[in-house]
PDB file of N, CA and C in Angstrom:
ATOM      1  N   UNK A   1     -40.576 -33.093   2.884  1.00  0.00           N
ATOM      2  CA  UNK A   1     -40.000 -32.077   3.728  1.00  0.00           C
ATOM      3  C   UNK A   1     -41.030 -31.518   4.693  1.00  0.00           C
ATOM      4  N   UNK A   2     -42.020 -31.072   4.119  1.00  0.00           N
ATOM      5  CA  UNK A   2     -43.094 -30.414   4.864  1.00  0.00           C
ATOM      6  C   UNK A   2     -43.599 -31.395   6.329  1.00  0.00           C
ATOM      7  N   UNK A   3     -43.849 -32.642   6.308  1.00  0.00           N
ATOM      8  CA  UNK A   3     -44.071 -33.856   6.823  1.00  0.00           C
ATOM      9  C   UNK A   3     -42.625 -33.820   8.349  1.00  0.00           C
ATOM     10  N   UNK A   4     -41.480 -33.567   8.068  1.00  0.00           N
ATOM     11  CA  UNK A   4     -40.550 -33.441   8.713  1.00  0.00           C
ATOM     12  C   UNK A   4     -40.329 -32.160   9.379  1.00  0.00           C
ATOM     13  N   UNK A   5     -40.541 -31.047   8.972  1.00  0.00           N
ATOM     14  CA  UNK A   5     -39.796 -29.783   9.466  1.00  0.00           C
ATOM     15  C   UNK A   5     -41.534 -29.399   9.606  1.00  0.00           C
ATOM     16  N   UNK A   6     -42.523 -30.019   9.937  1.00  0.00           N
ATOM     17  CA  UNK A   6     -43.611 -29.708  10.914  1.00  0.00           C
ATOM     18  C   UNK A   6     -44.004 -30.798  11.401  1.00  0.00           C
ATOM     19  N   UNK A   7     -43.297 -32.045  11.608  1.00  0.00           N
ATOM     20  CA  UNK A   7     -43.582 -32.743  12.769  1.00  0.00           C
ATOM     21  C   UNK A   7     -44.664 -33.464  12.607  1.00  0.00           C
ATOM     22  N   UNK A   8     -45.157 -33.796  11.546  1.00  0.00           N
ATOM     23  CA  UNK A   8     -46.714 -34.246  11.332  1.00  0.00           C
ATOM     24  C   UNK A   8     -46.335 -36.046  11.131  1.00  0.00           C
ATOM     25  N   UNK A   9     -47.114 -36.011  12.101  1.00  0.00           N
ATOM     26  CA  UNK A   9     -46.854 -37.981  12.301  1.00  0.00           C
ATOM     27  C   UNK A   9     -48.025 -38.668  11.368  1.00  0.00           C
ATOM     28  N   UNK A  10     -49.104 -38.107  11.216  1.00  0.00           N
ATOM     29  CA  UNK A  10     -49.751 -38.750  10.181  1.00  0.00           C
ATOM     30  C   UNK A  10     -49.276 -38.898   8.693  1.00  0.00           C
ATOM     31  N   UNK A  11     -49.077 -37.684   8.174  1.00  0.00           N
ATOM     32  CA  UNK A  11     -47.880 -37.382   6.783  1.00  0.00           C
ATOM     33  C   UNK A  11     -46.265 -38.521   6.732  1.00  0.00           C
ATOM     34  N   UNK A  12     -46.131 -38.119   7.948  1.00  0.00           N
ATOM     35  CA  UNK A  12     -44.670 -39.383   8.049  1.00  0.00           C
ATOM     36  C   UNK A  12     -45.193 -40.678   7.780  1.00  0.00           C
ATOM     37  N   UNK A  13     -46.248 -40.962   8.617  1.00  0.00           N
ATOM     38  CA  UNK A  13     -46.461 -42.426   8.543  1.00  0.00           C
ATOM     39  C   UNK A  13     -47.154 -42.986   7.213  1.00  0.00           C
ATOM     40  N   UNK A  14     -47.507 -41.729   6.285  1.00  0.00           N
ATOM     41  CA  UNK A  14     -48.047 -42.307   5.352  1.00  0.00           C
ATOM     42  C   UNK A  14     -46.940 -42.144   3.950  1.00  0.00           C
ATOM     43  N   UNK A  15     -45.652 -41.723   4.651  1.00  0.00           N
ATOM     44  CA  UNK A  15     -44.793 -41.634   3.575  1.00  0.00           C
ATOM     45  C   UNK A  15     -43.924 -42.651   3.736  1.00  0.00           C
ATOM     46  N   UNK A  16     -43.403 -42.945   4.619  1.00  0.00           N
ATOM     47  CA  UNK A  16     -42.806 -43.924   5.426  1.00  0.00           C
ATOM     48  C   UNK A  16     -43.273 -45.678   4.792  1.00  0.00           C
ATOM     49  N   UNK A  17     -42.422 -46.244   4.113  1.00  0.00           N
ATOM     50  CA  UNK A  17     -43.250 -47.699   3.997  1.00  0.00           C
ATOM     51  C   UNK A  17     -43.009 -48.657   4.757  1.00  0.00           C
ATOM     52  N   UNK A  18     -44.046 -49.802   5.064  1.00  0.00           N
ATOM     53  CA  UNK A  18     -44.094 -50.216   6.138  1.00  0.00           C
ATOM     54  C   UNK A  18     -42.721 -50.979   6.623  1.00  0.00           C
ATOM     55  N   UNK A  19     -41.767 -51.544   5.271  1.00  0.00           N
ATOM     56  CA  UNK A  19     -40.428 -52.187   5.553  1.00  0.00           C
ATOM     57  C   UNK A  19     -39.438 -51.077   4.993  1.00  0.00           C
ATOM     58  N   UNK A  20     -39.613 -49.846   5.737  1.00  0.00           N
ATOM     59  CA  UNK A  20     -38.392 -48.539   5.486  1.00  0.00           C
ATOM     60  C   UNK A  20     -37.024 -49.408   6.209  1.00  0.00           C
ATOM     61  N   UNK A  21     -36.285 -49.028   5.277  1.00  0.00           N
ATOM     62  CA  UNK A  21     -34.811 -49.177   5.867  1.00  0.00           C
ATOM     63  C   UNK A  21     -33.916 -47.946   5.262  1.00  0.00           C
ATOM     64  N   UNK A  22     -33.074 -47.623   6.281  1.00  0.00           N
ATOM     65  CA  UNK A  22     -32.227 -45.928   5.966  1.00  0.00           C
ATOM     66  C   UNK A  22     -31.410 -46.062   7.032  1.00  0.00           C
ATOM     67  N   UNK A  23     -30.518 -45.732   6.688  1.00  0.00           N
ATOM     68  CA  UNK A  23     -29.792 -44.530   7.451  1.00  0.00           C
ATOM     69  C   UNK A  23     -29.212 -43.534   8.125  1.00  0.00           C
ATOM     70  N   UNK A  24     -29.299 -42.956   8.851  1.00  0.00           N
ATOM     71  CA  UNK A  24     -29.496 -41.026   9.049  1.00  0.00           C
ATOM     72  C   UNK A  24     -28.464 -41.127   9.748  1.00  0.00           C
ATOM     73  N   UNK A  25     -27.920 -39.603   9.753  1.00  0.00           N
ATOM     74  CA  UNK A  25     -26.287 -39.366  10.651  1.00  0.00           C
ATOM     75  C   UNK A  25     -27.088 -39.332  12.068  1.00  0.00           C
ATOM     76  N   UNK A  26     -28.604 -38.089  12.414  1.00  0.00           N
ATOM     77  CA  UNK A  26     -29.044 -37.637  13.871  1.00  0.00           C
ATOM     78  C   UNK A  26     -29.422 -39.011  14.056  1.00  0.00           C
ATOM     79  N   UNK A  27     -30.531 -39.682  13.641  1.00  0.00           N
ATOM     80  CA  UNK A  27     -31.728 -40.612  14.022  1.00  0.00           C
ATOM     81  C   UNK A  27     -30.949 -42.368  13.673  1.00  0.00           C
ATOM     82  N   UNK A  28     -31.363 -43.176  15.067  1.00  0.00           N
ATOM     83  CA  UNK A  28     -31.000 -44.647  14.868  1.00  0.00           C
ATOM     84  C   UNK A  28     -32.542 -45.270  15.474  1.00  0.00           C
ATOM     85  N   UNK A  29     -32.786 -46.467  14.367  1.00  0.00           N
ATOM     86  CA  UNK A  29     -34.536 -46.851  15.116  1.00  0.00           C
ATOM     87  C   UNK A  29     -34.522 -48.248  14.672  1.00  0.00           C
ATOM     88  N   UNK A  30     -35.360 -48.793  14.933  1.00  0.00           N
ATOM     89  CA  UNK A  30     -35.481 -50.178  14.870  1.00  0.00           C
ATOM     90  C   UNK A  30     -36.975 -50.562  13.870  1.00  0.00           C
ATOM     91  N   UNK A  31     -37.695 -49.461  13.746  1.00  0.00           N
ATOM     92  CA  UNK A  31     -39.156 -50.029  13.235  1.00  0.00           C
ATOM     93  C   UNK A  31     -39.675 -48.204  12.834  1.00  0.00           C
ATOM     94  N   UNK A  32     -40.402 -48.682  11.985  1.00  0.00           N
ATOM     95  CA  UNK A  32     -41.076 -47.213  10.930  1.00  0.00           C
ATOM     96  C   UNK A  32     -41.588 -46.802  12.333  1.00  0.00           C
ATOM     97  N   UNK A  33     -42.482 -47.116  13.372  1.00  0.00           N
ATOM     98  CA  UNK A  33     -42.660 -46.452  14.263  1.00  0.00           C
ATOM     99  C   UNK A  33     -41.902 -45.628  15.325  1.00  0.00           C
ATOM    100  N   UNK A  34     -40.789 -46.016  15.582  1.00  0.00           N
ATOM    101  CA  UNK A  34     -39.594 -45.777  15.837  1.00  0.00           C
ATOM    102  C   UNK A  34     -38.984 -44.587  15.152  1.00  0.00           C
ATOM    103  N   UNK A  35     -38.920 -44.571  13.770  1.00  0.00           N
ATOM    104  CA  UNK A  35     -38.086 -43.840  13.383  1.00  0.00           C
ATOM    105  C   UNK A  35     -38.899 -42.376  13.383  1.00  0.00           C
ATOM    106  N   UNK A  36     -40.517 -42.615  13.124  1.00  0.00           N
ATOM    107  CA  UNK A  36     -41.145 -41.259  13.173  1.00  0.00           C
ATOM    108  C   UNK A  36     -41.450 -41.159  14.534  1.00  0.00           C
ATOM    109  N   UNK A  37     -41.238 -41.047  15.856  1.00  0.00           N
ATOM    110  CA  UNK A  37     -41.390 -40.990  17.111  1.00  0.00           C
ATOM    111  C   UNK A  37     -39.973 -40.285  17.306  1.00  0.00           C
ATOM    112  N   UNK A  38     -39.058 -40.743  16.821  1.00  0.00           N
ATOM    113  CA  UNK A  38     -37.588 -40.190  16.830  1.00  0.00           C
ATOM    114  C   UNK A  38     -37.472 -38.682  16.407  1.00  0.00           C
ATOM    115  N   UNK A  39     -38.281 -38.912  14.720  1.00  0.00           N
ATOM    116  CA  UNK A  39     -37.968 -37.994  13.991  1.00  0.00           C
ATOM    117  C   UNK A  39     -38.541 -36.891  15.036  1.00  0.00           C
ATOM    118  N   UNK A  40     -40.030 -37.050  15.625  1.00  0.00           N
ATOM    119  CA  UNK A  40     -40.676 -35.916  16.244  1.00  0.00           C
ATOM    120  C   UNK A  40     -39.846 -35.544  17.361  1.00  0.00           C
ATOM    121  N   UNK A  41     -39.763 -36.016  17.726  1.00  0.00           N
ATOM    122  CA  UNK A  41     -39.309 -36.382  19.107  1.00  0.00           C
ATOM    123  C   UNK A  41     -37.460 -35.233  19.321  1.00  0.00           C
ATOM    124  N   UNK A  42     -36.627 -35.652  18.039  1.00  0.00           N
ATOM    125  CA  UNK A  42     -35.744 -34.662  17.728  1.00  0.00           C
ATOM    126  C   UNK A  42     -36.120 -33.144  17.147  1.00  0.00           C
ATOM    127  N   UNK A  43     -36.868 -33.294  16.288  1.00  0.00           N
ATOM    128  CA  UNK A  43     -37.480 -32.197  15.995  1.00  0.00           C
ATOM    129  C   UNK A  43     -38.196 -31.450  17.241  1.00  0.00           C
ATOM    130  N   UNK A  44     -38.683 -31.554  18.029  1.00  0.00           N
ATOM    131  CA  UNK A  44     -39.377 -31.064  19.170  1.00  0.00           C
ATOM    132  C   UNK A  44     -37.994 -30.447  20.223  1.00  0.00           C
ATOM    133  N   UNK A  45     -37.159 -31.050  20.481  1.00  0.00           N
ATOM    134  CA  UNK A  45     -36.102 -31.005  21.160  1.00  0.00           C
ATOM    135  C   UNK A  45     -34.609 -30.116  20.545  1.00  0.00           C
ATOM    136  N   UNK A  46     -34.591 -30.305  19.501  1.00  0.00           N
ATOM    137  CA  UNK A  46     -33.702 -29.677  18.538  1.00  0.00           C
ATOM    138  C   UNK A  46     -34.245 -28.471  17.452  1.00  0.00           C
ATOM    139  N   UNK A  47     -35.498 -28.603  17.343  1.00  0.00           N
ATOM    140  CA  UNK A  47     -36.079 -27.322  16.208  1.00  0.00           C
ATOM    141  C   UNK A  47     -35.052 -27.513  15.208  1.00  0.00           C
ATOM    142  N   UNK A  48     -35.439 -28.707  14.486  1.00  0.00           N
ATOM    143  CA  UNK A  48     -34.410 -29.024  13.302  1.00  0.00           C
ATOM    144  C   UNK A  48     -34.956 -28.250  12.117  1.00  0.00           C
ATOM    145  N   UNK A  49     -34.997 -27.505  10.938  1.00  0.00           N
ATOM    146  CA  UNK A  49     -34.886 -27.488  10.111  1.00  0.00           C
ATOM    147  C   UNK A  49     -34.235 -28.171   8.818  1.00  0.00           C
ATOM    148  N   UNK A  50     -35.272 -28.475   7.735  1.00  0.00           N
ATOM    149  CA  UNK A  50     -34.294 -29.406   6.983  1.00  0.00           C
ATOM    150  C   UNK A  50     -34.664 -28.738   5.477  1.00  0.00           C
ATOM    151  N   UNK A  51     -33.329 -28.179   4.669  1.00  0.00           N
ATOM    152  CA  UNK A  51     -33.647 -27.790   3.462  1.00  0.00           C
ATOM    153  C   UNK A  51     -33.199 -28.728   2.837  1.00  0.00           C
ATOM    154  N   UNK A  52     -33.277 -28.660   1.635  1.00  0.00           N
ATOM    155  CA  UNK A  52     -33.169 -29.996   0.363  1.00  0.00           C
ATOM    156  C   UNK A  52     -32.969 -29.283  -1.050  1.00  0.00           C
ATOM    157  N   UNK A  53     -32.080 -29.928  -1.802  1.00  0.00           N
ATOM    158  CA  UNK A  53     -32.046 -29.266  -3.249  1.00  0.00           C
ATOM    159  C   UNK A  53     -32.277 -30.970  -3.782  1.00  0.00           C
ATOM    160  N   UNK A  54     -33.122 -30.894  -4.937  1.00  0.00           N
ATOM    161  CA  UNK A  54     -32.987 -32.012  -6.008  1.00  0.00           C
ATOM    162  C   UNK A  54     -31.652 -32.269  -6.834  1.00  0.00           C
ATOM    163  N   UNK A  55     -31.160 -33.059  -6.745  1.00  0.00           N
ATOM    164  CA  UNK A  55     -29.845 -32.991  -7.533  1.00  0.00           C
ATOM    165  C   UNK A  55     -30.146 -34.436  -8.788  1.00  0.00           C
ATOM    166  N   UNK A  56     -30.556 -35.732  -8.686  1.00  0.00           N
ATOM    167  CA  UNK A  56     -31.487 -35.865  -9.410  1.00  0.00           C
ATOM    168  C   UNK A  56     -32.654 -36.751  -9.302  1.00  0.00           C
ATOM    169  N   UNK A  57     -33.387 -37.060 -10.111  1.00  0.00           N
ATOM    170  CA  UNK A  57     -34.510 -37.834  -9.729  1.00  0.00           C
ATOM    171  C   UNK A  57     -34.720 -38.971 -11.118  1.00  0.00           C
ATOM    172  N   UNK A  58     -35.552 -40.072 -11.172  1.00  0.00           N
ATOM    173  CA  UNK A  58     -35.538 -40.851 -12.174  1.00  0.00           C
ATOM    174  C   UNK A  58     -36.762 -41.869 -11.921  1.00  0.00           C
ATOM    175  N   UNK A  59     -37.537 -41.968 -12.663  1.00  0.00           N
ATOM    176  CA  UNK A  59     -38.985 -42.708 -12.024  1.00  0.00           C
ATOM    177  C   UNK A  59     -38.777 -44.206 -13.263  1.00  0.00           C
ATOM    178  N   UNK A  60     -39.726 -44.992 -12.970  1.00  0.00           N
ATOM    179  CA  UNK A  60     -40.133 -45.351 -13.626  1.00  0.00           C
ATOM    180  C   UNK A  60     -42.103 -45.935 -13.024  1.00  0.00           C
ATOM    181  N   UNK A  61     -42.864 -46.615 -13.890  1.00  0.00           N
ATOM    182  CA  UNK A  61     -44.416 -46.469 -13.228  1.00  0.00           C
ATOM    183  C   UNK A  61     -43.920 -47.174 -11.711  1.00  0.00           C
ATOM    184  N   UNK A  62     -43.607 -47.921 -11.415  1.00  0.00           N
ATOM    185  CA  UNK A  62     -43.618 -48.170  -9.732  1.00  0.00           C
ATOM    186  C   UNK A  62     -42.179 -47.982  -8.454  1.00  0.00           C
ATOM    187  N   UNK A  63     -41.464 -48.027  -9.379  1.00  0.00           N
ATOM    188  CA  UNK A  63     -40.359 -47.246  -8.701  1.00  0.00           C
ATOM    189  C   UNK A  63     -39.546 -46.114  -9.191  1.00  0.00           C
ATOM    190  N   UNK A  64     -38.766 -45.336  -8.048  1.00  0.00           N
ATOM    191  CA  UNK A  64     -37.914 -43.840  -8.031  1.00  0.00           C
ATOM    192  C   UNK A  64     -36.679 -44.089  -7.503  1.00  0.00           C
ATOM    193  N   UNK A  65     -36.088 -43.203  -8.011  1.00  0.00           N
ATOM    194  CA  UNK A  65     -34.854 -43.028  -7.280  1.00  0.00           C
ATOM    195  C   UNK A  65     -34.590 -41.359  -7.204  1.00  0.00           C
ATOM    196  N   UNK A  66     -33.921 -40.866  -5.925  1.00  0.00           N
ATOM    197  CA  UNK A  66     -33.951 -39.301  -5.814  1.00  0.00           C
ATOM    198  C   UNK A  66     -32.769 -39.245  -5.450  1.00  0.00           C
ATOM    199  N   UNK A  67     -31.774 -37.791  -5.768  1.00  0.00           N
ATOM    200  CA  UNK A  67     -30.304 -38.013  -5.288  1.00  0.00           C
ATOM    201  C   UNK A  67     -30.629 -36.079  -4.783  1.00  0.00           C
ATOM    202  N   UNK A  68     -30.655 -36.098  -3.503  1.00  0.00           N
ATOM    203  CA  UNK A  68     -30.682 -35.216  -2.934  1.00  0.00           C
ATOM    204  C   UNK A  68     -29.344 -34.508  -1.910  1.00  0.00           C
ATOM    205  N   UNK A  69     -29.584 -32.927  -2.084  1.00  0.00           N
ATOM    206  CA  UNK A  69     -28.438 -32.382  -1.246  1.00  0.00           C
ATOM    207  C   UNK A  69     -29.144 -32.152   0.424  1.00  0.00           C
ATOM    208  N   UNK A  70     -28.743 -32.388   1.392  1.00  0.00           N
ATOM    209  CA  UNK A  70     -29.921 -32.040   2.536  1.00  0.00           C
ATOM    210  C   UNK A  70     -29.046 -31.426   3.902  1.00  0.00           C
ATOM    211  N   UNK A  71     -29.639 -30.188   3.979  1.00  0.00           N
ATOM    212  CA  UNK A  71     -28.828 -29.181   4.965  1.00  0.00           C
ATOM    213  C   UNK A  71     -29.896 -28.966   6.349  1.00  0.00           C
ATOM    214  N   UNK A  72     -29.371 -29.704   7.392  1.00  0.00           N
ATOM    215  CA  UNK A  72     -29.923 -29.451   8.369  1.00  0.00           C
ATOM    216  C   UNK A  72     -29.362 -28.589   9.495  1.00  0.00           C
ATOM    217  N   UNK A  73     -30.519 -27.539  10.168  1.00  0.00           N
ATOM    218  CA  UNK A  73     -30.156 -26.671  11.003  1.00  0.00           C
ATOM    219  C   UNK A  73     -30.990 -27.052  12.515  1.00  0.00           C
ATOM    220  N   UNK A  74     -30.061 -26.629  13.405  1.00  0.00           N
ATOM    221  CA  UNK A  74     -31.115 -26.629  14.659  1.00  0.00           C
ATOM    222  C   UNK A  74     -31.077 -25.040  15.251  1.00  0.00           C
ATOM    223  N   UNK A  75     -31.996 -25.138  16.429  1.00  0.00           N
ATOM    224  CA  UNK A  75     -32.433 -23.957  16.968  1.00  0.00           C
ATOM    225  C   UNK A  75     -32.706 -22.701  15.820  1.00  0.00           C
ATOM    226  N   UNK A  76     -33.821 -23.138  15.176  1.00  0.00           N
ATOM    227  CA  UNK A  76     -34.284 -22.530  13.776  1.00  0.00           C
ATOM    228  C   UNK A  76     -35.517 -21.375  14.302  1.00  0.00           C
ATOM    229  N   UNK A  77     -35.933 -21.461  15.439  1.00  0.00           N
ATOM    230  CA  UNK A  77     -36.835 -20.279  15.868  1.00  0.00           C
ATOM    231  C   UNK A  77     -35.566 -19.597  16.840  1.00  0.00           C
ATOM    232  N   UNK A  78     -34.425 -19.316  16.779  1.00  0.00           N
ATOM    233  CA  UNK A  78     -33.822 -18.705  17.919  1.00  0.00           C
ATOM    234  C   UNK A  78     -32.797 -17.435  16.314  1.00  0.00           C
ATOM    235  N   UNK A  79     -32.262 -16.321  17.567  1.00  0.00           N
ATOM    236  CA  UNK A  79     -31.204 -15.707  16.888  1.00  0.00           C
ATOM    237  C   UNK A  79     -29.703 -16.607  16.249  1.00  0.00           C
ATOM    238  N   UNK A  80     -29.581 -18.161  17.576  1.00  0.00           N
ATOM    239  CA  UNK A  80     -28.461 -18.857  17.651  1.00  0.00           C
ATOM    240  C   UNK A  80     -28.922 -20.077  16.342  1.00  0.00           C
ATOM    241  N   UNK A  81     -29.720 -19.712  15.152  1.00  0.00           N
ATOM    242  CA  UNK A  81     -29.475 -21.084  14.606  1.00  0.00           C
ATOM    243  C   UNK A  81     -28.169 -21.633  14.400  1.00  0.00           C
ATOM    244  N   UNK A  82     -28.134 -22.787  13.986  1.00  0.00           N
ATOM    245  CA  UNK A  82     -27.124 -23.316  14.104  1.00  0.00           C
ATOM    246  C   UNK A  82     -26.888 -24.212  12.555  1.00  0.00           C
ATOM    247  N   UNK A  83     -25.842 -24.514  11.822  1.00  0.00           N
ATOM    248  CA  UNK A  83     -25.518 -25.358  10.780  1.00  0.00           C
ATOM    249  C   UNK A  83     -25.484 -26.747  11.578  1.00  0.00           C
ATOM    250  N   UNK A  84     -26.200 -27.756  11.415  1.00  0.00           N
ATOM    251  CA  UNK A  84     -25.921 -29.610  11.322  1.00  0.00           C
ATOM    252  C   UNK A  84     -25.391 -29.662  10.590  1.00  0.00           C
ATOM    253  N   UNK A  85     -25.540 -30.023   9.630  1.00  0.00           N
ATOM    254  CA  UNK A  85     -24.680 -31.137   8.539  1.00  0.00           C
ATOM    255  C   UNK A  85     -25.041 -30.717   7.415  1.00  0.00           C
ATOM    256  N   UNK A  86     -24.476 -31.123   6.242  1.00  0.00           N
ATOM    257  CA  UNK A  86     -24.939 -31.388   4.693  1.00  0.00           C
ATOM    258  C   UNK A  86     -24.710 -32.309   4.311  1.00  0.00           C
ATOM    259  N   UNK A  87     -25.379 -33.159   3.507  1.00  0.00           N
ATOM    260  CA  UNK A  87     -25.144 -34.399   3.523  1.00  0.00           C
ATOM    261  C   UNK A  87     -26.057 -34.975   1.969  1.00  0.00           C
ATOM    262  N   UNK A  88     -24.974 -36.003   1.418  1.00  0.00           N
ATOM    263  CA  UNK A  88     -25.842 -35.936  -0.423  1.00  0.00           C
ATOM    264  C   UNK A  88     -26.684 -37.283   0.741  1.00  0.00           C
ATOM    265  N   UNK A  89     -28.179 -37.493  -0.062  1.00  0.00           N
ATOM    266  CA  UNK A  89     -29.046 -38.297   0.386  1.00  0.00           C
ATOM    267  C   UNK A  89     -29.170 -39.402  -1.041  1.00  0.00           C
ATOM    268  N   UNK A  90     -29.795 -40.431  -0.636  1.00  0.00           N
ATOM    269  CA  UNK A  90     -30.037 -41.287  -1.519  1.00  0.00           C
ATOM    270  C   UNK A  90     -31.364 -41.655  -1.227  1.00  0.00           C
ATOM    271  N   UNK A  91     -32.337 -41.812  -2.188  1.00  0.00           N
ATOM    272  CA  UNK A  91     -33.879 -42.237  -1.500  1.00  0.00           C
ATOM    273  C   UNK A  91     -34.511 -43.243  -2.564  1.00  0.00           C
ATOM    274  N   UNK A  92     -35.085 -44.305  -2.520  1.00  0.00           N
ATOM    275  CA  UNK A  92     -35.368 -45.236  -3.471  1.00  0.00           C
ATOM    276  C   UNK A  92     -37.271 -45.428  -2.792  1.00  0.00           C
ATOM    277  N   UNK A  93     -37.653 -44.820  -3.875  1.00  0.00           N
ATOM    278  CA  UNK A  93     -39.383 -44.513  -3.637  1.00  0.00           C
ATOM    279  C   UNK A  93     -39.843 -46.327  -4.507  1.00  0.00           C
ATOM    280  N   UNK A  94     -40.992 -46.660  -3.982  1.00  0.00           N
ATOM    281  CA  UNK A  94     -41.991 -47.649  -4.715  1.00  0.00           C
ATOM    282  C   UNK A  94     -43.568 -47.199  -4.335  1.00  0.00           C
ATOM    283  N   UNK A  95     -43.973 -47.787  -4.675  1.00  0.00           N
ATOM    284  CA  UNK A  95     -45.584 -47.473  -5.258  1.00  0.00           C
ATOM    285  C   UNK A  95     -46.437 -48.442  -4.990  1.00  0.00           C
ATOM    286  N   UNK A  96     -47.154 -47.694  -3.739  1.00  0.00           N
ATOM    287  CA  UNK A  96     -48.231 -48.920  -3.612  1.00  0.00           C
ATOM    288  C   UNK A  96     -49.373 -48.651  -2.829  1.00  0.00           C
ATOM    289  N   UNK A  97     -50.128 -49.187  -3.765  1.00  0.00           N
ATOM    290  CA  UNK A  97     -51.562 -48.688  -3.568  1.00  0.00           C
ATOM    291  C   UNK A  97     -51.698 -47.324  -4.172  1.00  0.00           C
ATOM    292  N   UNK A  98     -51.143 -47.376  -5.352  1.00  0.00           N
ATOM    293  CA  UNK A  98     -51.071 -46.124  -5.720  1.00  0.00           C
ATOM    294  C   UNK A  98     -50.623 -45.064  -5.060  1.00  0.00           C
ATOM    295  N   UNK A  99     -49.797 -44.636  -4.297  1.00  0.00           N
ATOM    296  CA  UNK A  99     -49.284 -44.146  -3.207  1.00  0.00           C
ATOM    297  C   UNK A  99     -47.743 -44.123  -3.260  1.00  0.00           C
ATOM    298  N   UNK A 100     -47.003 -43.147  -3.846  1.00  0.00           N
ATOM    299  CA  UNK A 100     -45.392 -43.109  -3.593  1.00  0.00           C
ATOM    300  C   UNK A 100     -45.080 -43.164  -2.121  1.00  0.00           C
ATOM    301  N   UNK A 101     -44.103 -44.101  -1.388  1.00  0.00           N
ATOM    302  CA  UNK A 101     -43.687 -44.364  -0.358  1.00  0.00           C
ATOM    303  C   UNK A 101     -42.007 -44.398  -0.296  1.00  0.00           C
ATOM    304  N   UNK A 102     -41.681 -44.056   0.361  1.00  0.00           N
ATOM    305  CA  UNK A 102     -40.054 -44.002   0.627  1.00  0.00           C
ATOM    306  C   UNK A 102     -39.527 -45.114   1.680  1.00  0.00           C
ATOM    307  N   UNK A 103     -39.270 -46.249   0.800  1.00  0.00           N
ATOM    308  CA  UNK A 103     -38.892 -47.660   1.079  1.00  0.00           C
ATOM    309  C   UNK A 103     -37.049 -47.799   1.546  1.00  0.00           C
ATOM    310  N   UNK A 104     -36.447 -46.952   0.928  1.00  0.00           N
ATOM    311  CA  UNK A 104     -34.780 -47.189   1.346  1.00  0.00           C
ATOM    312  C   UNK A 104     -33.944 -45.557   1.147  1.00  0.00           C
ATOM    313  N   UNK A 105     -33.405 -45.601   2.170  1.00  0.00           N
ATOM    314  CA  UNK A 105     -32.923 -44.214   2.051  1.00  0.00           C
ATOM    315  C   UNK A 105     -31.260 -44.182   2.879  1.00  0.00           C
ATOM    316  N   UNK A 106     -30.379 -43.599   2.254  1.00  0.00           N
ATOM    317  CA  UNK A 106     -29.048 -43.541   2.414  1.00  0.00           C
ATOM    318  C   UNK A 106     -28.070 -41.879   2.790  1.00  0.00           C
ATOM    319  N   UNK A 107     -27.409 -42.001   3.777  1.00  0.00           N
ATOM    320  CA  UNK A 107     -26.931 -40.605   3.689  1.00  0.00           C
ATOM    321  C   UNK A 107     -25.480 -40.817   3.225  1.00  0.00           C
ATOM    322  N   UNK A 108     -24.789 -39.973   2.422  1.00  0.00           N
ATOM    323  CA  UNK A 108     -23.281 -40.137   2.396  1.00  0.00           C
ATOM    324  C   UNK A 108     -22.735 -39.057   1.901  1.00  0.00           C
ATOM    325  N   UNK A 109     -21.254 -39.045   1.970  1.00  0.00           N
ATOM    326  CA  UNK A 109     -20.674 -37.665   1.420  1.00  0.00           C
ATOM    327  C   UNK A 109     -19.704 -38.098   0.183  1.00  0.00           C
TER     328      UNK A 109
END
């Protein structure tokens, strides 16, 4: 979250794995570079905010799975914020280089 709702392209790119495939209702991209150039790029333009509840999670040593609730707002520094969407998330983490990475990710209702 932190990585997203401050725009930090180094944090993205190191969460991001190099064959990410997802989803998203805002964002359409073609390549991990792509999608965090997007992500900033909307975020900069929209002042997205993105909250998240855990709904559940399940590891094992090299892979995750996360089932998240995710409520996005725009114009989040103004009086006019605004409700986006809510939306249950699906996120399938692996491990490499010792390093949790977020390899496949799904939005649906």
């Amino acid at each position: 979250m932190k990585g997203l709702n401050e725009s930090d392209e180094k944090l993205l790119k190191s969460i991001y794995a190099a064959d990410y495939e997802g989803l998203s209702p805002v964002t359409r991209f073609g390549s991990k570079q792509e999608l965090i150039t997007k992500l900033i790029e909307n975020q900069r333009k929209l002042n997205i905010r993105i909250d998240m509840e855990i709904i559940e999670i399940s590891t094992t040593a090299y892979m995750a799975f996360a089932v998240l609730k995710w409520k996005a707002f725009t114009n989040t520094n103004s009086p006019q914020e605004q409700f986006l969407y809510e939306k249950m998330h699906l996120q399938i983490w692996v491990k490499n280089k010792g390093q949790w990475q977020l390899k496949r990710s799904l939005f649906y209702n």
